[in-house]
Protein backbone atom coordinates (compact mmCIF):
# COMPACT_ATOMS: atom_id res chain seq x y z
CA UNK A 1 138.25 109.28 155.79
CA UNK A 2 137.57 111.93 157.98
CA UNK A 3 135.74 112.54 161.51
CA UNK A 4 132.41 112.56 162.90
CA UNK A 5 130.45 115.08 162.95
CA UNK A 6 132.72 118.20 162.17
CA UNK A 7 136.50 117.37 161.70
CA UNK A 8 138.85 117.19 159.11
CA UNK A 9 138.64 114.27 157.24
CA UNK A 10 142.01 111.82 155.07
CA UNK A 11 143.12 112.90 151.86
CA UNK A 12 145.07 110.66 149.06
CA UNK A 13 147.30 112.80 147.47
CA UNK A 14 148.23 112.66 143.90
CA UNK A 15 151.31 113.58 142.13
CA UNK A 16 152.24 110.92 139.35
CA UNK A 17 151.16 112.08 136.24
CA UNK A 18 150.68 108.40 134.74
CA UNK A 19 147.95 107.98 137.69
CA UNK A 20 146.47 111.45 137.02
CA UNK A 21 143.21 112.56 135.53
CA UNK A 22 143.62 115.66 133.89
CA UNK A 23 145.58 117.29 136.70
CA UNK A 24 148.63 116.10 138.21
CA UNK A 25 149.31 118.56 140.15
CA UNK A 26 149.05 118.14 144.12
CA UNK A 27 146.00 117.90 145.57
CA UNK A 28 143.95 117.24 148.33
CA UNK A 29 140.81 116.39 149.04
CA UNK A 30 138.79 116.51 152.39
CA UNK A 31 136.25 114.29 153.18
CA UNK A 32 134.42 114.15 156.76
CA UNK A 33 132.83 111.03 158.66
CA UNK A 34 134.58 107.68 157.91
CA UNK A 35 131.72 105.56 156.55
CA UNK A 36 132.20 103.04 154.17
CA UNK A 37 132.11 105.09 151.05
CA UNK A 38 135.37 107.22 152.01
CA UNK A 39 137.19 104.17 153.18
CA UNK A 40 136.34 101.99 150.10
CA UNK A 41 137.89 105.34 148.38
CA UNK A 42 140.89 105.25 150.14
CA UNK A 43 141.64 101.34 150.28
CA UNK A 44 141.17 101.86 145.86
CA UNK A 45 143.76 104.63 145.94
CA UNK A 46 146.09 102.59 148.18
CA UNK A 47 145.79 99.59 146.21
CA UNK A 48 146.80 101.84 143.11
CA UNK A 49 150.03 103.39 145.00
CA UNK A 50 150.53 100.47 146.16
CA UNK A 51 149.77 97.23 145.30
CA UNK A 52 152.81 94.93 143.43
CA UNK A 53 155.73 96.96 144.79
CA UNK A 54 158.08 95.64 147.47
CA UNK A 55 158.21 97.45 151.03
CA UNK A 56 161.50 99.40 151.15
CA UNK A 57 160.48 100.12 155.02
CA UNK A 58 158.17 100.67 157.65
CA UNK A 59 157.98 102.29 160.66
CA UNK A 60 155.16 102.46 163.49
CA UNK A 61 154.77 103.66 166.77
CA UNK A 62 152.58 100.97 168.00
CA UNK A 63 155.27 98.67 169.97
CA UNK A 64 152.72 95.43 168.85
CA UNK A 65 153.37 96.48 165.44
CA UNK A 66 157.29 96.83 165.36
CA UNK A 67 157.54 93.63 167.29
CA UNK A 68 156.32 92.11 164.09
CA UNK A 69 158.55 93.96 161.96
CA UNK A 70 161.52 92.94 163.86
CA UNK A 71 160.47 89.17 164.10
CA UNK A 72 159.47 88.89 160.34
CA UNK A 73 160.88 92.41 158.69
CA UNK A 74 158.30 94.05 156.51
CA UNK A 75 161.01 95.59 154.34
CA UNK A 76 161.43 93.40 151.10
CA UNK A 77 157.98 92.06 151.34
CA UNK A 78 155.57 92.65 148.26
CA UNK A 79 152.05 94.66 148.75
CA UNK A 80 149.51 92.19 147.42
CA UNK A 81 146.54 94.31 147.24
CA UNK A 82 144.96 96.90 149.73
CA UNK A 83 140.81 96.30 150.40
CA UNK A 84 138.02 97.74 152.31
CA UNK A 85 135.49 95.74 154.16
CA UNK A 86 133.22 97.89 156.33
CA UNK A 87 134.96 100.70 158.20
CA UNK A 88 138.01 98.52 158.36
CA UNK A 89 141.11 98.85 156.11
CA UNK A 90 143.36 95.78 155.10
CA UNK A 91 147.20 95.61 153.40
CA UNK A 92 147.53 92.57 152.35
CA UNK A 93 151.34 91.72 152.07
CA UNK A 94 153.03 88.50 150.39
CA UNK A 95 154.17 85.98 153.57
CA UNK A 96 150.45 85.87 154.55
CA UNK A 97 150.46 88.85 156.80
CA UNK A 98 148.05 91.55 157.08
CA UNK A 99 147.61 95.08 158.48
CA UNK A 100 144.36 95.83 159.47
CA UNK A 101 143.29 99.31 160.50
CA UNK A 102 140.11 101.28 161.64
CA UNK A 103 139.98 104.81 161.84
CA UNK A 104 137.64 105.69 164.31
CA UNK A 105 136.77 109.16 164.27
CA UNK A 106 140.31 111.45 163.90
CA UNK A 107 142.43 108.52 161.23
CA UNK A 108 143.38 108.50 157.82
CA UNK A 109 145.47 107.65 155.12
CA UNK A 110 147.79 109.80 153.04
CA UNK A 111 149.79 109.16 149.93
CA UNK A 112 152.84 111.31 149.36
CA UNK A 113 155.66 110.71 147.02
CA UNK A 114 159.39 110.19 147.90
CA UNK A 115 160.53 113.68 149.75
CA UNK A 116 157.45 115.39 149.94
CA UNK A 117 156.26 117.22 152.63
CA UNK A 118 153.47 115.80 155.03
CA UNK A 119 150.54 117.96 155.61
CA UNK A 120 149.89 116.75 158.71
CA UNK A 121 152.29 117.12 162.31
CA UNK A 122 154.98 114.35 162.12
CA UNK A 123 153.66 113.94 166.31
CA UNK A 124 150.43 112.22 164.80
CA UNK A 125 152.05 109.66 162.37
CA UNK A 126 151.38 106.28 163.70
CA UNK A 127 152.09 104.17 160.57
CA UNK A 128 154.82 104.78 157.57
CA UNK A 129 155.14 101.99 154.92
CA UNK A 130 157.40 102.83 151.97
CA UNK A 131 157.54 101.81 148.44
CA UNK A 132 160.49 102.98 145.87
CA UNK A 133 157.22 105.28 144.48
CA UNK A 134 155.60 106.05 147.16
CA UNK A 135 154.90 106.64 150.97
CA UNK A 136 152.03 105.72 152.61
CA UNK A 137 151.63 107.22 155.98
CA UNK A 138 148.83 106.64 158.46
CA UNK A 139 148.11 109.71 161.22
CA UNK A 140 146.03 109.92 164.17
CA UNK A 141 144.94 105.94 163.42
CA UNK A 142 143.67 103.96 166.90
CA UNK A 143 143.22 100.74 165.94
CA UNK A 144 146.22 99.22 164.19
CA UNK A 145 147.07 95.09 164.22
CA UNK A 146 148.78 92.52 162.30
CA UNK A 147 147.07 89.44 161.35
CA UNK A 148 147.21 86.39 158.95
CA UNK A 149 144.35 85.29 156.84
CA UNK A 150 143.64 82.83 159.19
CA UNK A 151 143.21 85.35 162.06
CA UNK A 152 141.18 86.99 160.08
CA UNK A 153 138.56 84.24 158.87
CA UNK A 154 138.92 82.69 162.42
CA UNK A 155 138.72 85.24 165.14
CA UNK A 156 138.65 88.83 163.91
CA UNK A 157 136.07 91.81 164.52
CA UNK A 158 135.81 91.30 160.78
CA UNK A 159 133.65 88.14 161.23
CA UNK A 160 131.11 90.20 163.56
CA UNK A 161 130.76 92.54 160.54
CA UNK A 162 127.04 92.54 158.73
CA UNK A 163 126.80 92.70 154.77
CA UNK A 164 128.57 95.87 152.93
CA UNK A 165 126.40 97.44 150.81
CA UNK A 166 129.78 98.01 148.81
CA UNK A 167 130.57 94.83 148.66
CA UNK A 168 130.02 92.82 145.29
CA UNK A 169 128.02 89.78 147.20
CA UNK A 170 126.33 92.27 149.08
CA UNK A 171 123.22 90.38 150.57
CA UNK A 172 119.95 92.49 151.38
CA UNK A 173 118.51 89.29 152.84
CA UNK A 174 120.30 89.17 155.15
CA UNK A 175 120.86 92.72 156.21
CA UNK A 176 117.34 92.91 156.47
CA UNK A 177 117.50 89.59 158.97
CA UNK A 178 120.15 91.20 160.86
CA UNK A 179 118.33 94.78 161.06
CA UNK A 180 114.84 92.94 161.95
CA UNK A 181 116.46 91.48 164.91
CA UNK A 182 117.64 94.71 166.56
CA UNK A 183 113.93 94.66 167.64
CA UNK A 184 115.36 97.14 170.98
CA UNK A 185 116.77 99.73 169.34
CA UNK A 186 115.28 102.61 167.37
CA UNK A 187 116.40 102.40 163.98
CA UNK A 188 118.95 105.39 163.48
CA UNK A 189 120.86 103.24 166.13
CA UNK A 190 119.79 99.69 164.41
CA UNK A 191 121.85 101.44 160.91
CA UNK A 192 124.68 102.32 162.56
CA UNK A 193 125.58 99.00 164.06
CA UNK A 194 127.40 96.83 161.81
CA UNK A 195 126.86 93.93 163.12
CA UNK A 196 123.50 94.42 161.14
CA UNK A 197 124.61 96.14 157.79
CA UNK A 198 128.39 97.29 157.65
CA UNK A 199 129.45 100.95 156.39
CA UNK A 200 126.91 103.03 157.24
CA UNK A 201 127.68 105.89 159.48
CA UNK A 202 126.39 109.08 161.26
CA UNK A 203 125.81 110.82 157.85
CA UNK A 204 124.13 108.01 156.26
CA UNK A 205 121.96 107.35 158.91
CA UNK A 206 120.44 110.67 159.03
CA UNK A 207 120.47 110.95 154.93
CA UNK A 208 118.87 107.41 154.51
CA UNK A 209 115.75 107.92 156.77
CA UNK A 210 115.09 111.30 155.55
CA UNK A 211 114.79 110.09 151.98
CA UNK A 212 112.62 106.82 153.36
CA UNK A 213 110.68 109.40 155.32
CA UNK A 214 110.96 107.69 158.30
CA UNK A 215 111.48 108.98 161.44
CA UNK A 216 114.49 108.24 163.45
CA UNK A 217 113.51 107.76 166.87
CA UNK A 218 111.08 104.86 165.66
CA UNK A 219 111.76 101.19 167.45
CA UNK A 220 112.94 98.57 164.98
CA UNK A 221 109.89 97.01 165.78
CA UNK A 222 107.34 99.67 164.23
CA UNK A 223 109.41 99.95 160.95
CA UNK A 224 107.41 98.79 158.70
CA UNK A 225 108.99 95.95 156.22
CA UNK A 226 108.48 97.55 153.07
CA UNK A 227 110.16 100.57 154.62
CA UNK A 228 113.21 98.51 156.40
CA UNK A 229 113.90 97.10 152.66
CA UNK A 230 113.80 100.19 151.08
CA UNK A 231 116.17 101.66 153.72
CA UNK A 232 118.52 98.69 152.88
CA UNK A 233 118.01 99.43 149.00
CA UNK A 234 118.70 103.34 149.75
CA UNK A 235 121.94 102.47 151.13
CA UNK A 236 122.75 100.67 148.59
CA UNK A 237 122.05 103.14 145.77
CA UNK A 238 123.37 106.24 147.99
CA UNK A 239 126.76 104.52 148.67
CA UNK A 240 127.21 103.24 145.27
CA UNK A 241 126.90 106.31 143.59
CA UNK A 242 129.27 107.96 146.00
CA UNK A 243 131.64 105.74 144.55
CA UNK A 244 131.35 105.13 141.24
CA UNK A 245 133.44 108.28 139.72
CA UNK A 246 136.29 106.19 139.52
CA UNK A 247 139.48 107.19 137.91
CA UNK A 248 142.43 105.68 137.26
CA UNK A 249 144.28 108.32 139.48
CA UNK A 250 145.32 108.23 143.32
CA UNK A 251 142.72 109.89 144.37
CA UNK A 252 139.40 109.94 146.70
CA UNK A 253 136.77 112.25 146.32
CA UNK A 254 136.56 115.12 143.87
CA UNK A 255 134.03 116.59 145.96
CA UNK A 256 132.40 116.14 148.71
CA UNK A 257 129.46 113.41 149.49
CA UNK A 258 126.10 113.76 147.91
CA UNK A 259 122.85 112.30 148.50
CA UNK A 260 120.59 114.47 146.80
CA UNK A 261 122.24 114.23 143.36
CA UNK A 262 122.84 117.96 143.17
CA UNK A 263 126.08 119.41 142.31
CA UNK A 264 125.74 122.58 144.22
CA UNK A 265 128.20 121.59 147.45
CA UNK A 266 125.96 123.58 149.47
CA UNK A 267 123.16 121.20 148.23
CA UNK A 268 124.76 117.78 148.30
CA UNK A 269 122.70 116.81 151.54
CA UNK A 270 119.26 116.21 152.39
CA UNK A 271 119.32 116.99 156.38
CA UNK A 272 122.59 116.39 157.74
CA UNK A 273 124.28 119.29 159.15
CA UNK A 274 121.65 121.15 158.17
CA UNK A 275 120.16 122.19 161.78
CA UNK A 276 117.61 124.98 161.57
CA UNK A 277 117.91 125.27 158.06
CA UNK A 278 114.53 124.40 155.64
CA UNK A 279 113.79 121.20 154.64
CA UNK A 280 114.40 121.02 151.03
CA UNK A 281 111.21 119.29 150.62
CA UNK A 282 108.80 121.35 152.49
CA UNK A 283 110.54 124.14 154.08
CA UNK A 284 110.07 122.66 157.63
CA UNK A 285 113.28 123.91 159.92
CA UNK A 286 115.78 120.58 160.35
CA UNK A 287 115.80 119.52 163.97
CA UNK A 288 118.97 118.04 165.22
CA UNK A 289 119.51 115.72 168.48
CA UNK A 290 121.61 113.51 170.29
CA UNK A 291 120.91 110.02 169.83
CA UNK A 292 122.03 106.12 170.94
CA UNK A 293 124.82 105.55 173.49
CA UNK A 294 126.94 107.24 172.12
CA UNK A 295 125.07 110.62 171.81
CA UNK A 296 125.57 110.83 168.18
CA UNK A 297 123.97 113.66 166.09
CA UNK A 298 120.73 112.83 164.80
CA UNK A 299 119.38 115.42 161.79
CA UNK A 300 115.65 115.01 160.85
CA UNK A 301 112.62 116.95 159.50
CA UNK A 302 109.77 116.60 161.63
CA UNK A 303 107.20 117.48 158.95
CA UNK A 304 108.72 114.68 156.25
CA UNK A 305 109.34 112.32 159.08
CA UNK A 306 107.16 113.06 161.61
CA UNK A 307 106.27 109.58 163.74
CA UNK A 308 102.85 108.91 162.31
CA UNK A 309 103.78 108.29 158.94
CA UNK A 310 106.91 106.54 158.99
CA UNK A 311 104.96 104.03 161.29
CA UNK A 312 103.28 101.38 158.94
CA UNK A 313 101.74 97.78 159.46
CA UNK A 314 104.29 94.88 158.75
C-alpha cells in the first residue's frame, strides 16, 4: 500500500503453497502510493488469508482498540470477509463488528505465517490479528477504529466517500456530478478528493490528465465535459487493469503499477516521477510542482498539456 511520493510501500507475503502461483516461495512485493488499486490488492489477499477462520488473538497498541477486545474479546470470533472501499480497509468479523483502517501515507498490511520473521521493526506494529494459518500484522497504520455495520451506514467517513471506480456499481454519473461541483478547485485537486470520486491518488492524478491531455492547473470550471467524462472513464480503465491479474495466491502486485501498458518497469508510467525526463509522447522535458493544500507533487508535460488545449467549450 505504500507511501506518497517516494516511500516504501505494504507487501502481502506468500508462503502456502495451496495459495501459490507457480512460486511458493517467500516473497515480497513493493508497491508505493496507497490509492485504491494497491488497497483493493491487499483487502483480496487478506480476505484469502483470512476470511472463514476464527481469531486465535489480537493485539493492538491503540488503547481504543484493546478496550474493545477486552469488553467483547476478538479471540474466538470468525473473519467474515476483508473489503476495500476507497482508501479505506474493512475486517469484517462475525458479532457484527468491524475494523476499519486507512493507511495514510507510511501503513500497510503484511501476511506472515505462524513463526516467521517480520520484515518490518516490531516498534512500528500497531495491529496483530492471528489465525491458526496465519498472522496478519498492520505497521506504521494511523487511523485504526472499531465499528458495527450500523456505524458504518450511519455515521462513518465511509458515507462522505464518492463512487470507486473499483467498485462493481461504480457510477460515472455521479462522479461526474460530484467532480462538476468542485467548480473552485483546479482539477488535479478536484481528483484527489474523494468526496468526488474515491481511490484516486497522487499517481493517478498526474497519470490520468496526462493521458486526457489536460493540464493540471486548469479550474474545474474550464474542463471541458467531454474531457471531465473521459477523465472519469480513464480512471476507470487505468485502475481496472491494475487489478485484474488476479491469482488465486496471497499476493499483491507482481510488479509495479502501469499506465502505459508497457512491461518495461522503467516504462510503466506516463509522467509521474518522471521530472526532467522526455515526454514519451513528444520528447518535451516533464515539469514537476507542488500543488493543492497539501503541496502534493504534480508531474505534467507542458507541450501535451499545455493550458490552451486542454481548455474546451462545455
Amino acid at each position: 500500500m505504500g507511501v506518497a511520493d517516494a516511500a516504501p510501500s505494504s507487501p502481502i507475503t506468500n508462503h502456502e503453497s495451496r495459495f501459490a502461483n507457480h512460486d511458493s516461495r517467500f516473497t515480497i512485493h513493493d508497491y508505493p502510493v496507497p490509492e485504491g488499486d494497491s488497497i483493493f490488492r491487499a483487502a483480496r489477499a487478506l480476505h484469502r488469508a483470512l476470511a472463514g477462520r476464527p481469531v486465535t488473538r489480537f493485539e493492538s497498541v491503540f488503547p481504543r482498540l484493546t478496550r474493545v477486545d477486552v469488553d467483547t474479546p476478538l479471540r474466538g470470533r470468525t473473519i467474515d470477509r476483508v473489503e476495500a472501499r476507497g482508501k479505506h480497509l474493512l475486517i469484517w468479523f462475525s458479532g457484527d463488528l468491524v475494523l476499519r483502517t486507512h493507511m495514510r501515507m507510511h501503513g500497510s498490511w503484511h501476511i506472515y505465517r505462524p513463526g516467521e520473521r517480520w520484515q518490518r521493526p516490531g516498534h512500528e506494529m500497531r495491529i496483530v490479528i492471528e489465525t491458526d494459518a496465519f498472522h496478519a500484522v498492520g505497521f506504521s497504520i494511523p487511523i485504526a477504529e472499531f465499528a458495527t455495520a450500523r456505524d458504518l451506514a450511519r455515521d462513518s467517513p465511509l458515507q462522505q466517500l464518492g463512487p470507486d471506480p473499483l467498485a462493481a456499481d461504480f457510477d460515472a454519473e455521479e462522479a461526474f456530478t460530484r467532480l462538476r461541483a468542485r467548480s473552485g478547485m483546479e482539477v488535479a485537486d478536484a481528483l484527489l478528493d474523494q468526496t468526488a470520486i474515491a481511490g484516486i491518488g497522487n499517481v493517478y492524478k498526474s497519470e490520468l490528465l496526462f493521458a486526457v491531455r489536460v493540464n493540471p492547473f486548469t479550474p474545474v470550471p474550464d474542463v471541458s465535459d467531454e474531457q471531465l467524462r473521459t477523465l472519469i472513464a480513464t480512471a476507470v480503465r487505468f485502475m481496472r487493469a491494475n487489478v485484474a491479474n488476479d491469482s488465486a495466491g496471497i499476493v499483491t502486485y507482481s510488479g509495479m503499477r502501469r499506465t502505459t501498458g508497457r512491461l518495461d518497469p522503467g516504462a510503466r508510467l506516463w509522467v509521474y516521477g518522471r521530472a526532467g525526463k522526455p515526454c514519451r509522447r513528444c520528447g518535451t522535458p516533464i515539469s514537476r510542482r507542488k500543488q493543492g493544500p497539501h503541496a502534493r507533487s504534480t508531474y505534467w508535460c507542458d507541450r501535451c498539456q499545455a493550458r490552451a488545449a486542454a481548455v474546451a467549450p462545455h
